[in-house]
Protein backbone atom coordinates (compact mmCIF):
# COMPACT_ATOMS: atom_id res chain seq x y z
CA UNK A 1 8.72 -32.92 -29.21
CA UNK A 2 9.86 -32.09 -25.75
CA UNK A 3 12.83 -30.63 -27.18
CA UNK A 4 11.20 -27.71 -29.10
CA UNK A 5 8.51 -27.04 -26.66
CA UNK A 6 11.19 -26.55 -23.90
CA UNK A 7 12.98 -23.46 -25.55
CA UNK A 8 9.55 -22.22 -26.66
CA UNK A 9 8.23 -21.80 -23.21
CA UNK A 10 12.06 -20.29 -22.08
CA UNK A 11 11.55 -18.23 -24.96
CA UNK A 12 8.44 -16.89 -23.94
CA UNK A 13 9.51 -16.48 -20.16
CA UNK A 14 12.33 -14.93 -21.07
CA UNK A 15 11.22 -12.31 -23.23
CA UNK A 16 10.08 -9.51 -20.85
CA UNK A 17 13.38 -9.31 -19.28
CA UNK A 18 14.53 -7.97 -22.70
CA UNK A 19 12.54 -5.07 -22.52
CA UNK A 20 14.02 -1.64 -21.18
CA UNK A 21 12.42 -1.07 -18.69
CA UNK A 22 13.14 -4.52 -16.79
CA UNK A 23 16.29 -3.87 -17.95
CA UNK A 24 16.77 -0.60 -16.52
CA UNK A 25 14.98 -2.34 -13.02
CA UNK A 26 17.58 -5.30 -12.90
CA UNK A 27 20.27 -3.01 -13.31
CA UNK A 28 19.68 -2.05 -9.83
CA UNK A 29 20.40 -5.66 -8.68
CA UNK A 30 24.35 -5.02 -8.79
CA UNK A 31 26.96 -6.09 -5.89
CA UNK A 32 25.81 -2.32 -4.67
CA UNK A 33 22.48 -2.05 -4.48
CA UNK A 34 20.95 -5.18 -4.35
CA UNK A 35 19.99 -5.21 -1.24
CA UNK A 36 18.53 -1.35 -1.07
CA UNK A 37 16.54 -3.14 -4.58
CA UNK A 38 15.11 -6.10 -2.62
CA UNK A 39 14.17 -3.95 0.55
CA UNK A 40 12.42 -1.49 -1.93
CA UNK A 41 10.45 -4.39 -4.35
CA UNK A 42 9.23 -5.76 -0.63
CA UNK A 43 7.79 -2.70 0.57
CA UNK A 44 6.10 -1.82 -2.90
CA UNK A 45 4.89 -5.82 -2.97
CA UNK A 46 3.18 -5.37 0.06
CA UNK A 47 1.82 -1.79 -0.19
CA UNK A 48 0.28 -2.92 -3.27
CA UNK A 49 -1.15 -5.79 -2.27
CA UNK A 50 -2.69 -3.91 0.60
CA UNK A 51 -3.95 -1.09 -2.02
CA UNK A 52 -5.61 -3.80 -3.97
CA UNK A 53 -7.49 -5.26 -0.80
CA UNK A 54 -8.72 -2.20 -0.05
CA UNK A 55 -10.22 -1.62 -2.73
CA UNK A 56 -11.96 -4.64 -2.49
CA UNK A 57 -12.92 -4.45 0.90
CA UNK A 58 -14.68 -1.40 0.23
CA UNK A 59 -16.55 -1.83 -2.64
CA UNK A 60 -17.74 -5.75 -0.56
CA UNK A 61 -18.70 -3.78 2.24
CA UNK A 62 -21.08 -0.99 0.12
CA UNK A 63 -22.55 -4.04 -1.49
CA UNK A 64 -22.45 -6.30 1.06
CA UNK A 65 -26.56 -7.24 1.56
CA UNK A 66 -25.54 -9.03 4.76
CA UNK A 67 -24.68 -5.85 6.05
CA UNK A 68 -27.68 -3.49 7.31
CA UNK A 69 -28.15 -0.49 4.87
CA UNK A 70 -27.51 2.03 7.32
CA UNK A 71 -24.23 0.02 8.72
CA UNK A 72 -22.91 -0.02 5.17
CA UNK A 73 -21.51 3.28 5.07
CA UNK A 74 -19.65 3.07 8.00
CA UNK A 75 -17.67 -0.61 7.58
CA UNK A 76 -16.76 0.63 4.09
CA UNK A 77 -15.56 3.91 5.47
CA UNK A 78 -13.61 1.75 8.06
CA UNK A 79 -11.81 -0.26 5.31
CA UNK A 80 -10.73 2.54 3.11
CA UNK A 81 -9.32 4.01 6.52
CA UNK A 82 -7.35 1.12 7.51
CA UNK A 83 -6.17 0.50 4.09
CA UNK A 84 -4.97 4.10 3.67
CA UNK A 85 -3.15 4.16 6.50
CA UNK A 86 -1.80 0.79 6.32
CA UNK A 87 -0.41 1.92 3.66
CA UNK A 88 1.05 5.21 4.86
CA UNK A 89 2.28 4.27 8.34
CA UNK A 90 3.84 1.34 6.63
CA UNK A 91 5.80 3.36 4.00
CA UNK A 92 6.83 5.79 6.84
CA UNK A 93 8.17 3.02 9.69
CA UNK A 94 10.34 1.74 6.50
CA UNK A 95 11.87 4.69 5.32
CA UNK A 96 12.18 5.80 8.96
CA UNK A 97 13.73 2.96 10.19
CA UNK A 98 16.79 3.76 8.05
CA UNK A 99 17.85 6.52 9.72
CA UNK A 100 17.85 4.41 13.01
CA UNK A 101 19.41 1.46 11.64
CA UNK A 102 22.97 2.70 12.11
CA UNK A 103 22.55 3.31 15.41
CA UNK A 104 20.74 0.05 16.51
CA UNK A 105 23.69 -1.74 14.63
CA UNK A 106 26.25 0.43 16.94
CA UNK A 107 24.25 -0.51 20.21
CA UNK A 108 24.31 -4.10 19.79
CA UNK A 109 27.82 -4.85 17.78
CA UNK A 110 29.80 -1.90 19.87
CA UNK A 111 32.63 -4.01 20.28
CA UNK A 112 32.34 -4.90 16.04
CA UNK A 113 31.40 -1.87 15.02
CA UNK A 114 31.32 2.32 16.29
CA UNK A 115 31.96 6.27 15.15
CA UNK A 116 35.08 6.80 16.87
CA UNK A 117 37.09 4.04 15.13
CA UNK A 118 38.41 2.53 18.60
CA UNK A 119 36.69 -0.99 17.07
CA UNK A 120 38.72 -0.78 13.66
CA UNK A 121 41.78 0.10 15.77
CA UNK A 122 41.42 -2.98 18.03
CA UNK A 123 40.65 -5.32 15.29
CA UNK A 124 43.74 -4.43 13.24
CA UNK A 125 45.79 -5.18 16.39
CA UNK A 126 44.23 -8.45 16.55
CA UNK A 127 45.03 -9.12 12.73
CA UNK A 128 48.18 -7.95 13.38
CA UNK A 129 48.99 -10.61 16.18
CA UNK A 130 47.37 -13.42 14.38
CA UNK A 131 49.72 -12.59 11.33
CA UNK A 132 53.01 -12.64 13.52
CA UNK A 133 51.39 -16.09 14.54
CA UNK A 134 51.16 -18.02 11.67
CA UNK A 135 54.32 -15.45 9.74
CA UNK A 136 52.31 -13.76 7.74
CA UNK A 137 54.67 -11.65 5.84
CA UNK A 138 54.53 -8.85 4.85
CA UNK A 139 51.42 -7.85 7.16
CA UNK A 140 48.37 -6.64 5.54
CA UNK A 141 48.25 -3.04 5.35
CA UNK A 142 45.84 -0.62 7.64
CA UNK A 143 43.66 0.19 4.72
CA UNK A 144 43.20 -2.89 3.04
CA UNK A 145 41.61 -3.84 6.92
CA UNK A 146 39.66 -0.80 6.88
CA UNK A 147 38.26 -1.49 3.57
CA UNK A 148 37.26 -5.16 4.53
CA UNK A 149 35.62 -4.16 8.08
CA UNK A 150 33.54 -1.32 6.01
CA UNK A 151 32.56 -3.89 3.89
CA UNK A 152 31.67 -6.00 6.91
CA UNK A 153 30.38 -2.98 8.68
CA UNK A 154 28.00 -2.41 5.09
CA UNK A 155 26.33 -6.06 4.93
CA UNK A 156 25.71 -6.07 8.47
CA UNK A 157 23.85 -2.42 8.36
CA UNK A 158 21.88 -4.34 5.22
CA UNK A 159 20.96 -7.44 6.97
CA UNK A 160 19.93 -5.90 10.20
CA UNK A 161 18.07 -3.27 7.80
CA UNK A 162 15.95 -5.73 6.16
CA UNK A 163 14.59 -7.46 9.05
CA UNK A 164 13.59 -4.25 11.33
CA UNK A 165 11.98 -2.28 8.02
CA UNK A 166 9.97 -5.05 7.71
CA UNK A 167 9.00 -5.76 11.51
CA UNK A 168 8.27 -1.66 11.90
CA UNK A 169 6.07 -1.85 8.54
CA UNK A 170 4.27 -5.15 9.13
CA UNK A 171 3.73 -5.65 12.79
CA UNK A 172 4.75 -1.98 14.66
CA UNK A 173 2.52 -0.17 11.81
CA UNK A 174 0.28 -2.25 10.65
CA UNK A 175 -0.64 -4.32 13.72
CA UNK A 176 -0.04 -1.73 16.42
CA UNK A 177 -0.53 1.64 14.88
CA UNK A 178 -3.34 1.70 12.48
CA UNK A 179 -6.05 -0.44 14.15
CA UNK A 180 -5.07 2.27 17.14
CA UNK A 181 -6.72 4.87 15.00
CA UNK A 182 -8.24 3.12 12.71
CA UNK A 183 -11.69 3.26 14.33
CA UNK A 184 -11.95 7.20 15.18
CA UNK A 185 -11.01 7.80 11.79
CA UNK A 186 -13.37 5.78 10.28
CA UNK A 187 -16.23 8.45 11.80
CA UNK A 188 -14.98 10.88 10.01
CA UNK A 189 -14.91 9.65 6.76
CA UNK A 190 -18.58 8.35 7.08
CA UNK A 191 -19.15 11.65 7.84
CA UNK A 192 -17.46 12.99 4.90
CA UNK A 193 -19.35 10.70 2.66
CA UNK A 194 -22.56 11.24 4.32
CA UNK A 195 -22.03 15.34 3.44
CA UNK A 196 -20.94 14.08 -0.08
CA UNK A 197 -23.77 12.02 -1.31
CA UNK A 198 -26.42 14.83 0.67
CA UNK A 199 -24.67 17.82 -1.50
CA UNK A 200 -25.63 15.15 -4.45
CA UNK A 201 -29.17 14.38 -3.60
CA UNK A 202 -29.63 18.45 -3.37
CA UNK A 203 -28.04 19.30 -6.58
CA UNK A 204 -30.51 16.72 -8.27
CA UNK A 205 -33.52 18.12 -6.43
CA UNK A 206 -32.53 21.64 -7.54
CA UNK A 207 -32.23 20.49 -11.50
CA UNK A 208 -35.10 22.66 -13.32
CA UNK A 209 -38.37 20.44 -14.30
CA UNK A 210 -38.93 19.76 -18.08
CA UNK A 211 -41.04 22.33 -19.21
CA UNK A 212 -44.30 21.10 -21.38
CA UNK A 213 -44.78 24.93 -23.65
CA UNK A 214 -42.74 23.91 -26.17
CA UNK A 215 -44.76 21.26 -27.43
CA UNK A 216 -46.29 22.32 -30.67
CA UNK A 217 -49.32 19.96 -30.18
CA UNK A 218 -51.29 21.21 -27.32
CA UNK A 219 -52.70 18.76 -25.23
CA UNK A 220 -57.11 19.20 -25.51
CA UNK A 221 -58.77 19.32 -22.07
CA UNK A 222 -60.12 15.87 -20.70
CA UNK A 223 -63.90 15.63 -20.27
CA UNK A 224 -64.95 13.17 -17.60
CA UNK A 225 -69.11 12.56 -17.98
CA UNK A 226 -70.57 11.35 -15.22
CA UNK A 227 -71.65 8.10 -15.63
CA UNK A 228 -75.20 7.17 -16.98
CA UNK A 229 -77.71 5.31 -14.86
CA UNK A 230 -79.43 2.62 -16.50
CA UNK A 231 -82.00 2.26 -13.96
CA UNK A 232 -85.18 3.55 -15.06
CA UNK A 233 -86.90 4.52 -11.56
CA UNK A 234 -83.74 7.35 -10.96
CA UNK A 235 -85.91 10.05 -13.72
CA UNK A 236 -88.59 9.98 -11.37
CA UNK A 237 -86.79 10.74 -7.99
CA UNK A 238 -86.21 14.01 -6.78
């Protein structure tokens, strides 16, 4: 039994990553770009997450009957503001953080790693001694060096990537930045939905009454008749 209930699960499981377009998405996972695919499905992960939670936060806080009516407004205005520019700031600190990346991994490995080659140049010398060491013979060539420190020089840039995307979108951004300007924000969009649901409220108070002369069946005029005294003394008053 546990034999053919085994595959059947594996079978299920494994189905989806038939389908083209996971396909086309793990094709991205190569000795290339698997690392620019992992930084990217981190990022989106936690941008959507954050999108969801907003959304959630928002409608909570407009529905929230712990919350005072005339509060409500302004905490859900102050959710869809920090989720928005979680969001944003967080997408922008990755994407910048890229361009700086190269630089930060020159500062801190300049001996490993630099523009002018002077590190390559060094290290080949040292290769080159170590060789004559242990008779390494023939030598290995300049560009077979060069081609293994790039690659060197490549997963270092990744790994260092990685870690500072993630610290600029999910502590410098969304921990420093956004609660920064979070709060002034927030006004603002109160204020915006405050203009939005008054422009509403007019627009329904300007909608033209039903009219009643189109009914075929006029409505007859109400009599009221005073009421009738039964007290038999109230004919001879005046």
């Amino acid at each position: 039994m546990l034999n053919k209930i085994g595959p059947a699960i594996s079978g299920v499981i494994g189905a989806p990553t038939n389908w083209k377009s996971i396909q086309k998405c793990l094709k991205k996972f190569d000795g290339k770009n698997c690392a620019n695919a992992v930084a990217t499905l981190m990022i989106s992960s936690i941008c959507l997450k954050d999108g969801v939670g907003c959304g959630m936060y928002v409608y909570q806080s407009l529905n929230n009957d712990k919350i005072p009516e005339k509060r409500r407004k302004f905490v859900a205005a102050l959710d869809l503001t920090n989720g928005g520019l979680m969001i944003a700031t967080q997408i922008l600190a990755f994407f910048g953080m890229k361009k700086l990346n190269e630089g930060l991994l020159y500062k801190c490995f300049g001996k490993t790693f630099d523009k002018t080659g002077h590190a390559l140049k060094t290290l080949t010398e040292k290769v080159r001694v170590y060789q004559k060491l242990d008779n390494v013979v023939p030598p290995t060539k300049k560009g077979v060096i060069a081609e293994k420190h790039e690659e060197l020089k490549k997963f270092c840039l990744e790994s260092i990537g990685n870690i500072t995307n993630l610290v600029a979108a999910t502590i410098l951004a969304k921990r420093i930045i956004v609660p920064f300007i979070a709060t002034p924000l927030a006004s603002k969009v109160e204020k915006m939905m405050n203009e939005h649901d008054a422009k509403n409220k007019a627009q329904e108070e300007e909608k033209p009454s039903v009219s009643m002369k189109g009914n075929s069946q006029e409505q007859e005029p109400v009599v009221v008749e005073e009421p009738v005294s039964t007290n038999l003394l109230d004919k001879y008053r005046k």
